[in-house]
Structures are given as structure tokens and as C-alpha cells.
PDB file of N, CA and C in Angstrom:
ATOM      1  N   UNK A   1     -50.281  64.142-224.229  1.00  0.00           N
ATOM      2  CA  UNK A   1     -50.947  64.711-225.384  1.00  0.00           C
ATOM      3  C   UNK A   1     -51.633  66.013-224.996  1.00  0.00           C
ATOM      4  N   UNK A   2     -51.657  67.028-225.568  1.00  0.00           N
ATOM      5  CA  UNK A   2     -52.452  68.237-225.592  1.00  0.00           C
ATOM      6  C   UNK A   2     -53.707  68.021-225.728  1.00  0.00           C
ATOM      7  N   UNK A   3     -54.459  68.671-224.543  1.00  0.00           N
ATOM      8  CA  UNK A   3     -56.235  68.898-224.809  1.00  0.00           C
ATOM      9  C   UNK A   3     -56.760  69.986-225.406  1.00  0.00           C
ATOM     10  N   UNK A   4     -57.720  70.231-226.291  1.00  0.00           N
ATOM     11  CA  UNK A   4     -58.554  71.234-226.696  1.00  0.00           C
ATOM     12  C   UNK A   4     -59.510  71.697-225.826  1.00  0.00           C
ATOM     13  N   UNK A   5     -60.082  73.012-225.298  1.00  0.00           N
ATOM     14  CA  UNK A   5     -61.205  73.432-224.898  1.00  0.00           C
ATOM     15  C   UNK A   5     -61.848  73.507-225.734  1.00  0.00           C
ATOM     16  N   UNK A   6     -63.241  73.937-226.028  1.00  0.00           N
ATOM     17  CA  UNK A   6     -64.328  74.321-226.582  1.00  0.00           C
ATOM     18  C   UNK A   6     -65.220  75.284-225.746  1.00  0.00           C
ATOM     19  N   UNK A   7     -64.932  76.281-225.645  1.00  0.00           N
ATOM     20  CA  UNK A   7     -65.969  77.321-224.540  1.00  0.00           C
ATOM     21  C   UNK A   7     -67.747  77.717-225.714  1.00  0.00           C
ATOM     22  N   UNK A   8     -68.841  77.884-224.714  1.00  0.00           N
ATOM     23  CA  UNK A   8     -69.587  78.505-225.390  1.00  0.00           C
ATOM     24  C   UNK A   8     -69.898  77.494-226.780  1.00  0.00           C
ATOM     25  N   UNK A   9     -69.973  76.201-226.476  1.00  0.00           N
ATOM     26  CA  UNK A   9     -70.439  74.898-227.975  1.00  0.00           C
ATOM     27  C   UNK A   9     -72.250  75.467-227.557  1.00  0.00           C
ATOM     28  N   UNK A  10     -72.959  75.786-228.611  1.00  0.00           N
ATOM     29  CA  UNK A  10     -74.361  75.586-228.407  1.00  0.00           C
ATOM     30  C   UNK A  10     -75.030  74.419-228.411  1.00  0.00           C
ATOM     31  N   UNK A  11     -75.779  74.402-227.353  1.00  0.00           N
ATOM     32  CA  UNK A  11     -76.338  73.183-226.935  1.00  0.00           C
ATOM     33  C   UNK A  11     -76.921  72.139-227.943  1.00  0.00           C
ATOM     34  N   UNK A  12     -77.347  73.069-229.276  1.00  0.00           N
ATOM     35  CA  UNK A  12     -77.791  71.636-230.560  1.00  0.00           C
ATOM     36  C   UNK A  12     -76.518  71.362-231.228  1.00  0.00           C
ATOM     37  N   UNK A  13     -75.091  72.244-231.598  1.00  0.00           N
ATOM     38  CA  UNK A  13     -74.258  71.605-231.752  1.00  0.00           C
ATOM     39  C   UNK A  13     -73.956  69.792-231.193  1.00  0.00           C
ATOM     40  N   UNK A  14     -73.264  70.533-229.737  1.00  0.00           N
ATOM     41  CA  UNK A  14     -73.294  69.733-228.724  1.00  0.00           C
ATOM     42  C   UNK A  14     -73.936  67.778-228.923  1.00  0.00           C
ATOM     43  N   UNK A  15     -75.460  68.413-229.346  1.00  0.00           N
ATOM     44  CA  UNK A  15     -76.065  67.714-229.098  1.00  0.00           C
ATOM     45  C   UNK A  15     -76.259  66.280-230.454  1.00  0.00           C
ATOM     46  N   UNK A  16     -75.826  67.534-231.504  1.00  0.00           N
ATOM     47  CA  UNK A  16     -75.865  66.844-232.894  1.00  0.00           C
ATOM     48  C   UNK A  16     -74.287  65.627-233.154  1.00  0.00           C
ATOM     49  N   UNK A  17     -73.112  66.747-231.859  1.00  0.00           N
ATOM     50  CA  UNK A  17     -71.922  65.844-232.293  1.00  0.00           C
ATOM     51  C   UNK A  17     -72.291  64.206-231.121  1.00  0.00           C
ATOM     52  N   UNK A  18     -72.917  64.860-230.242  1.00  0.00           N
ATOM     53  CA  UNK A  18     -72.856  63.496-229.240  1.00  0.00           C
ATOM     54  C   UNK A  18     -73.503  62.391-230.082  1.00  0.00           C
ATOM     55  N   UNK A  19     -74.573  62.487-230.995  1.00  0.00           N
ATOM     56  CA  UNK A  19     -75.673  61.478-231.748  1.00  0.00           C
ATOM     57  C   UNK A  19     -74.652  61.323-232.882  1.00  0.00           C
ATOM     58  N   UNK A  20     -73.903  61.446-233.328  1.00  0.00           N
ATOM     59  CA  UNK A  20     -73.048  61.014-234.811  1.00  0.00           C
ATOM     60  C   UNK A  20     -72.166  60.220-233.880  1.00  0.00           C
ATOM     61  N   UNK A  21     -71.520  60.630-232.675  1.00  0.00           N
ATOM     62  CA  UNK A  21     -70.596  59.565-232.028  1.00  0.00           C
ATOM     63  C   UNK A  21     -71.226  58.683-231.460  1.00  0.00           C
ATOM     64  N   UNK A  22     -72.877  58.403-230.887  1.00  0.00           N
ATOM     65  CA  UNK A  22     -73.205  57.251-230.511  1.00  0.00           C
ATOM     66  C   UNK A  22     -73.254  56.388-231.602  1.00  0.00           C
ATOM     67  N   UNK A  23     -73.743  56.852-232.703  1.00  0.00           N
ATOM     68  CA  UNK A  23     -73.970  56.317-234.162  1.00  0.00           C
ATOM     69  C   UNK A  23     -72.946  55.507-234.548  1.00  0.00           C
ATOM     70  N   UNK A  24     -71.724  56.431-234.521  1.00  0.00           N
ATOM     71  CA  UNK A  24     -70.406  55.066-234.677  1.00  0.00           C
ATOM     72  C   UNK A  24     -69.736  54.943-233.831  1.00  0.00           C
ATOM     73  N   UNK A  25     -70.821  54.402-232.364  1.00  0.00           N
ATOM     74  CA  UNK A  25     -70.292  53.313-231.700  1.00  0.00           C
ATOM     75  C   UNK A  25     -68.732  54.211-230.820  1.00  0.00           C
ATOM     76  N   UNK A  26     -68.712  55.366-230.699  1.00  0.00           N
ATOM     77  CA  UNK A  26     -67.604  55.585-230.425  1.00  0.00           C
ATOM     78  C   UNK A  26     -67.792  56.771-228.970  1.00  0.00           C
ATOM     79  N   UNK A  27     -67.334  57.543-227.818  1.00  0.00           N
ATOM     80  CA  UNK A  27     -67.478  58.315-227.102  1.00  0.00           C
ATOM     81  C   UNK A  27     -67.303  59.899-227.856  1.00  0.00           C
ATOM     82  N   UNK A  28     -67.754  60.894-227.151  1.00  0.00           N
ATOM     83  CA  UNK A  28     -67.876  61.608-227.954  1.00  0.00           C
ATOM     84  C   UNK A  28     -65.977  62.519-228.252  1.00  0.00           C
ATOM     85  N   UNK A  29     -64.978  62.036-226.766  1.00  0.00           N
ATOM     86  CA  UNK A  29     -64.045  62.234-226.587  1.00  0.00           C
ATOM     87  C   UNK A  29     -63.185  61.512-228.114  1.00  0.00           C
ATOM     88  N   UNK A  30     -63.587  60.486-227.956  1.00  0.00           N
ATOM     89  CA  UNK A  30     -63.097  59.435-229.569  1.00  0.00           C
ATOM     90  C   UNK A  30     -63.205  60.125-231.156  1.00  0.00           C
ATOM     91  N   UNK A  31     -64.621  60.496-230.900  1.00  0.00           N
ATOM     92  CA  UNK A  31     -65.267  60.736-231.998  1.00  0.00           C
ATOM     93  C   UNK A  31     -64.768  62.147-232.431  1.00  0.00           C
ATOM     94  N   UNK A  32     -64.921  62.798-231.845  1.00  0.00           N
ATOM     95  CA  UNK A  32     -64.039  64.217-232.252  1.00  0.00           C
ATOM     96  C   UNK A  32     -62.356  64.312-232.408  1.00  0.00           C
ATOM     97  N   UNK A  33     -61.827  63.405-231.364  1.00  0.00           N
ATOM     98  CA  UNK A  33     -60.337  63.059-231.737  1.00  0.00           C
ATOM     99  C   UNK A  33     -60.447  62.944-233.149  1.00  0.00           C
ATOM    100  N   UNK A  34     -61.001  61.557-233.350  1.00  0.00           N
ATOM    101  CA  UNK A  34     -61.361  60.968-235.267  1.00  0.00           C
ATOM    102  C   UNK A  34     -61.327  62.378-235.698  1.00  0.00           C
ATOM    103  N   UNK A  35     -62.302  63.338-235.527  1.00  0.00           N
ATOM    104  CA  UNK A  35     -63.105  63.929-236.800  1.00  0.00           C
ATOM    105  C   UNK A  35     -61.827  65.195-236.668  1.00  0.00           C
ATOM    106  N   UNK A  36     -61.057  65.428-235.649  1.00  0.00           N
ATOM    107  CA  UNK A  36     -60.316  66.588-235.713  1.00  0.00           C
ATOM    108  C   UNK A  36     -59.061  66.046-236.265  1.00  0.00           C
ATOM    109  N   UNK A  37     -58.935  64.704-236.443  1.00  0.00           N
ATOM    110  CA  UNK A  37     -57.483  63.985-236.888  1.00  0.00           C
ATOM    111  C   UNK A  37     -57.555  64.677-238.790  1.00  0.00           C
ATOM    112  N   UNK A  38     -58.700  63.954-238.697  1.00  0.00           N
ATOM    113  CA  UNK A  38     -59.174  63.997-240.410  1.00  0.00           C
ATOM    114  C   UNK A  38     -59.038  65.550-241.157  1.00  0.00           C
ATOM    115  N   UNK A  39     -59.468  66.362-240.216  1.00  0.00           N
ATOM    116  CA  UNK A  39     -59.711  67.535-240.393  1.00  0.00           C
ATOM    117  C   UNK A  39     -58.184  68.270-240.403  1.00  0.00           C
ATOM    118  N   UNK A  40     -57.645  67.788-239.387  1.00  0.00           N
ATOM    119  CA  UNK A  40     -55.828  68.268-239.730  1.00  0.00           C
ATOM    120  C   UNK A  40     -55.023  67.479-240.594  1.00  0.00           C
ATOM    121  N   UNK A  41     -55.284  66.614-241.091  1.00  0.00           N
ATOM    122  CA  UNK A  41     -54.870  65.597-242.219  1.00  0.00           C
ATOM    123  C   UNK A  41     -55.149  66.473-243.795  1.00  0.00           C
ATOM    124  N   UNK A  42     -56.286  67.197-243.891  1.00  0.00           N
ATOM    125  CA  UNK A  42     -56.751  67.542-245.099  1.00  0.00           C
ATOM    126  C   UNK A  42     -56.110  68.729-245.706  1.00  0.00           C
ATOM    127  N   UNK A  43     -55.548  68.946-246.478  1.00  0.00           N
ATOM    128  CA  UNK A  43     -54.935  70.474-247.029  1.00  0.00           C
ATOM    129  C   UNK A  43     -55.976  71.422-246.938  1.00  0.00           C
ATOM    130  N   UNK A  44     -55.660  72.842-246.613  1.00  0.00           N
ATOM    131  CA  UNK A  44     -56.280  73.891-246.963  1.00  0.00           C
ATOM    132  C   UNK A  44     -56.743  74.247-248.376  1.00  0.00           C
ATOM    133  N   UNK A  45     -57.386  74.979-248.558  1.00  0.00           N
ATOM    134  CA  UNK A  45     -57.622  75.472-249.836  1.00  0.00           C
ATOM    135  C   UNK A  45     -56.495  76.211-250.299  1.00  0.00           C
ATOM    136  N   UNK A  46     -55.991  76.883-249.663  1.00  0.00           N
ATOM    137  CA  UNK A  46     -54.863  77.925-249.543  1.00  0.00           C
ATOM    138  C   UNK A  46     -53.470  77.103-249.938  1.00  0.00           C
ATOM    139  N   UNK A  47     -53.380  75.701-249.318  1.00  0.00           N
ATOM    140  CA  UNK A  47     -52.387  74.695-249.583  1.00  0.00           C
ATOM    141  C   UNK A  47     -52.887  74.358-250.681  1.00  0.00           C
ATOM    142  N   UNK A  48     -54.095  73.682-251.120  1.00  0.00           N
ATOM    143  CA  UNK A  48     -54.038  73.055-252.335  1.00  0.00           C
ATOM    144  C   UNK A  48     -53.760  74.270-253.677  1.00  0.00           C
ATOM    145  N   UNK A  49     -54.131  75.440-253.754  1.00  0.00           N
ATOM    146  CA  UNK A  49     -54.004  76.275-254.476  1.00  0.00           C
ATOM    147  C   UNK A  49     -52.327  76.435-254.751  1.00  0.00           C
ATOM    148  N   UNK A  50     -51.688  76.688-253.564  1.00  0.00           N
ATOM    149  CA  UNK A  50     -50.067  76.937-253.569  1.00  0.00           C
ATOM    150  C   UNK A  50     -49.664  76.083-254.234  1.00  0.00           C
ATOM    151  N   UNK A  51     -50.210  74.621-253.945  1.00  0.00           N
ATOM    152  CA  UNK A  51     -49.464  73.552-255.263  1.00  0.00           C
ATOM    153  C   UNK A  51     -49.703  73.486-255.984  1.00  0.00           C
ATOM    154  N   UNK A  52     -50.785  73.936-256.432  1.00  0.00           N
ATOM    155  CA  UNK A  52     -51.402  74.084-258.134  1.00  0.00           C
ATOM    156  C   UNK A  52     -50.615  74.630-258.935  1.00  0.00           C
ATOM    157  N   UNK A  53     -50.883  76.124-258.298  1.00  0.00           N
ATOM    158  CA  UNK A  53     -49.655  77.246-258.462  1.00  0.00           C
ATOM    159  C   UNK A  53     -48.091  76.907-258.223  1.00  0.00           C
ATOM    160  N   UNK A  54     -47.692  76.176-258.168  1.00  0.00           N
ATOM    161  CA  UNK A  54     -46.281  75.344-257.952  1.00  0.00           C
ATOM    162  C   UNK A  54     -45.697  73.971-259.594  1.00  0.00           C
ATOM    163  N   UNK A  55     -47.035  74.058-259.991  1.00  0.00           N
ATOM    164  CA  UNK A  55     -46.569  72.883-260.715  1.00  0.00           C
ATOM    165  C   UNK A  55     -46.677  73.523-261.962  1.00  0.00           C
ATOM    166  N   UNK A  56     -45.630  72.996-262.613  1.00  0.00           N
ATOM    167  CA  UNK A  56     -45.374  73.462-263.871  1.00  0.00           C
ATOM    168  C   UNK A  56     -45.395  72.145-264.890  1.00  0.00           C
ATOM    169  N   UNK A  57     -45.650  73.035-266.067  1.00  0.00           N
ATOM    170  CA  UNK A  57     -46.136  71.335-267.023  1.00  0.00           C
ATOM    171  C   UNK A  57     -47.057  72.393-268.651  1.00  0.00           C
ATOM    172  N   UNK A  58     -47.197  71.294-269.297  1.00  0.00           N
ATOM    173  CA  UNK A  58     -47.958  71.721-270.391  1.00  0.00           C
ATOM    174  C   UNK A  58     -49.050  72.141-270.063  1.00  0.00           C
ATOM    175  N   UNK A  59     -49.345  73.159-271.267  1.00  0.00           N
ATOM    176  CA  UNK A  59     -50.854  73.768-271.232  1.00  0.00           C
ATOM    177  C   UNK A  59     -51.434  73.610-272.512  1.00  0.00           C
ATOM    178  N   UNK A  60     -52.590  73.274-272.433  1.00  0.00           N
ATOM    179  CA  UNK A  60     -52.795  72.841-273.901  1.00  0.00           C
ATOM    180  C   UNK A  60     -54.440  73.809-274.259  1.00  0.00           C
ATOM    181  N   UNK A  61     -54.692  74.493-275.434  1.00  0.00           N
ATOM    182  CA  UNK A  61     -55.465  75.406-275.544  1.00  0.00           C
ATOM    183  C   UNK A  61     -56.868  74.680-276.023  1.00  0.00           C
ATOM    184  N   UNK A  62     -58.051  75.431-275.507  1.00  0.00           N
ATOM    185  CA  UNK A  62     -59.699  74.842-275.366  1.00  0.00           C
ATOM    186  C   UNK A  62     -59.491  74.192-276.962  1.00  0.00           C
ATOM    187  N   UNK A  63     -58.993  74.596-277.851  1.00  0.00           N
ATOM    188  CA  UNK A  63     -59.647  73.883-279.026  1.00  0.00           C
ATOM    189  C   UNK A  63     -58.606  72.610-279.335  1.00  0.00           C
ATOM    190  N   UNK A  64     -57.161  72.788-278.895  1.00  0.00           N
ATOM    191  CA  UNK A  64     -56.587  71.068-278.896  1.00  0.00           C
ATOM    192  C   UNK A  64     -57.070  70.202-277.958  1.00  0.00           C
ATOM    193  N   UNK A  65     -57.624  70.919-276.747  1.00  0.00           N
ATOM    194  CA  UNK A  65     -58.468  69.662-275.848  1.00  0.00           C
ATOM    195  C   UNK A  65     -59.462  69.366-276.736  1.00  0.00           C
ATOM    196  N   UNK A  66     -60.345  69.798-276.940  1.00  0.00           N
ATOM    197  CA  UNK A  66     -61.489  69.617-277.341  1.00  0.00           C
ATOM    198  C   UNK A  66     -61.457  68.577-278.587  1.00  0.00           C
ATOM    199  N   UNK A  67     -60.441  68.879-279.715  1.00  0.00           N
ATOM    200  CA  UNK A  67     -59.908  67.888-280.887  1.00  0.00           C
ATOM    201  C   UNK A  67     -59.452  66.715-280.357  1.00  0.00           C
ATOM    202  N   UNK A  68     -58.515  66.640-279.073  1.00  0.00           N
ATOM    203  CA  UNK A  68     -57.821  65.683-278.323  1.00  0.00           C
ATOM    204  C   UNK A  68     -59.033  64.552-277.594  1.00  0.00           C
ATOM    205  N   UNK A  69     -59.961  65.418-277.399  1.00  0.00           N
ATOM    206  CA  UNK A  69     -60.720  63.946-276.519  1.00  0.00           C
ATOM    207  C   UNK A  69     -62.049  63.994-277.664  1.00  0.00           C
ATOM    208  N   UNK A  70     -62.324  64.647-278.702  1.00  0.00           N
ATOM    209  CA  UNK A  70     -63.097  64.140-279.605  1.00  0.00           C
ATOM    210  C   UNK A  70     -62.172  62.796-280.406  1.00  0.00           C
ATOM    211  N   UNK A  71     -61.112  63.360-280.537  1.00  0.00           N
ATOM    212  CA  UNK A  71     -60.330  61.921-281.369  1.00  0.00           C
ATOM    213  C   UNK A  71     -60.123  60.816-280.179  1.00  0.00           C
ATOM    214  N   UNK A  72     -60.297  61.038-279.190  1.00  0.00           N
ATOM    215  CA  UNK A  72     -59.887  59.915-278.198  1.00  0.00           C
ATOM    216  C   UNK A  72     -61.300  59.127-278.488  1.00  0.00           C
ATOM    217  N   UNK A  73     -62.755  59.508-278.214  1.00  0.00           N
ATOM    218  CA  UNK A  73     -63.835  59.017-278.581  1.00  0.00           C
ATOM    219  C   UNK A  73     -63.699  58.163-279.445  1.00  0.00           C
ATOM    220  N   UNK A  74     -63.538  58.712-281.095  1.00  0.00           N
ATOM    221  CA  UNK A  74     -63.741  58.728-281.972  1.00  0.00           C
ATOM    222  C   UNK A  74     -62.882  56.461-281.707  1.00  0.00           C
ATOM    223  N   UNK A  75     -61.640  56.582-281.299  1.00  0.00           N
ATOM    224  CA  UNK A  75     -60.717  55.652-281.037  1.00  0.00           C
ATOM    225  C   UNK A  75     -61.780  54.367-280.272  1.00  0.00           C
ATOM    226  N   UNK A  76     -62.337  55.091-279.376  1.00  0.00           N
ATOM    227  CA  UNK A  76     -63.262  53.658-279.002  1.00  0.00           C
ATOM    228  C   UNK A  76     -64.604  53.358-279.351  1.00  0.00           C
TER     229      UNK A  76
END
């Protein structure tokens, strides 16, 4: 598996990630694995935007929403 460096972490960084990994019970080697897994798991903003911008579908204008979920109310 590939290792990460970290040059130059400031010492309250440092100090803040070691106390969240004693917290859950985990090393701090563990605990950042976890938190960098999660962190490459998550789309960019840049990704989530591209798919936004990718999907095609109806558009429906402020005043049929607005009629659309007043009559949805109105229903329960």
C-alpha cells in the first residue's frame, strides 16, 4: 500500500487529530486512514456540479411549484 507524508503538520493540528483518534478508540495511523478513506469516497463540488449539469429532466416554473405543493397540502 502507498504511504502519505505530511511535512510541517502544526503542532495543535497534530495534537487535535491525535485526541479525536484516542476518542474513537483507534491509533492515530487508523484514524486518519478512516478519515482520508471518507474523504476520497466523497464527490467534489466540482463532481457533484458536473452531474447536476449532466441530468436532464423537467423544469417546472416558481409559480407551478408553488400551486403544486400548495395543492399537495391542501390533499392532506
Amino acid at each position: 500500500m502507498p504511504n502519505v507524508l505530511v511535512r510541517d503538520l502544526p503542532d495543535d493540528v497534530h495534537a487535535g487529530l491525535q485526541r479525536r483518534a484516542e476518542a474513537a478508540g483507534q491509533s492515530l495511523q487508523q484514524y486518519l486512514t478512516a478519515e482520508l478513506t471518507r474523504l476520497a469516497a466523497a464527490p467534489t463540488m466540482d463532481e457533484v456540479l458536473a452531474r447536476i449539469a449532466r441530468r436532464r429532466g423537467g423544469r417546472v416554473g416558481h409559480r407551478t411549484a408553488v400551486g403544486d405543493l400548495a395543492a399537495e397540502r391542501e390533499r392532506r
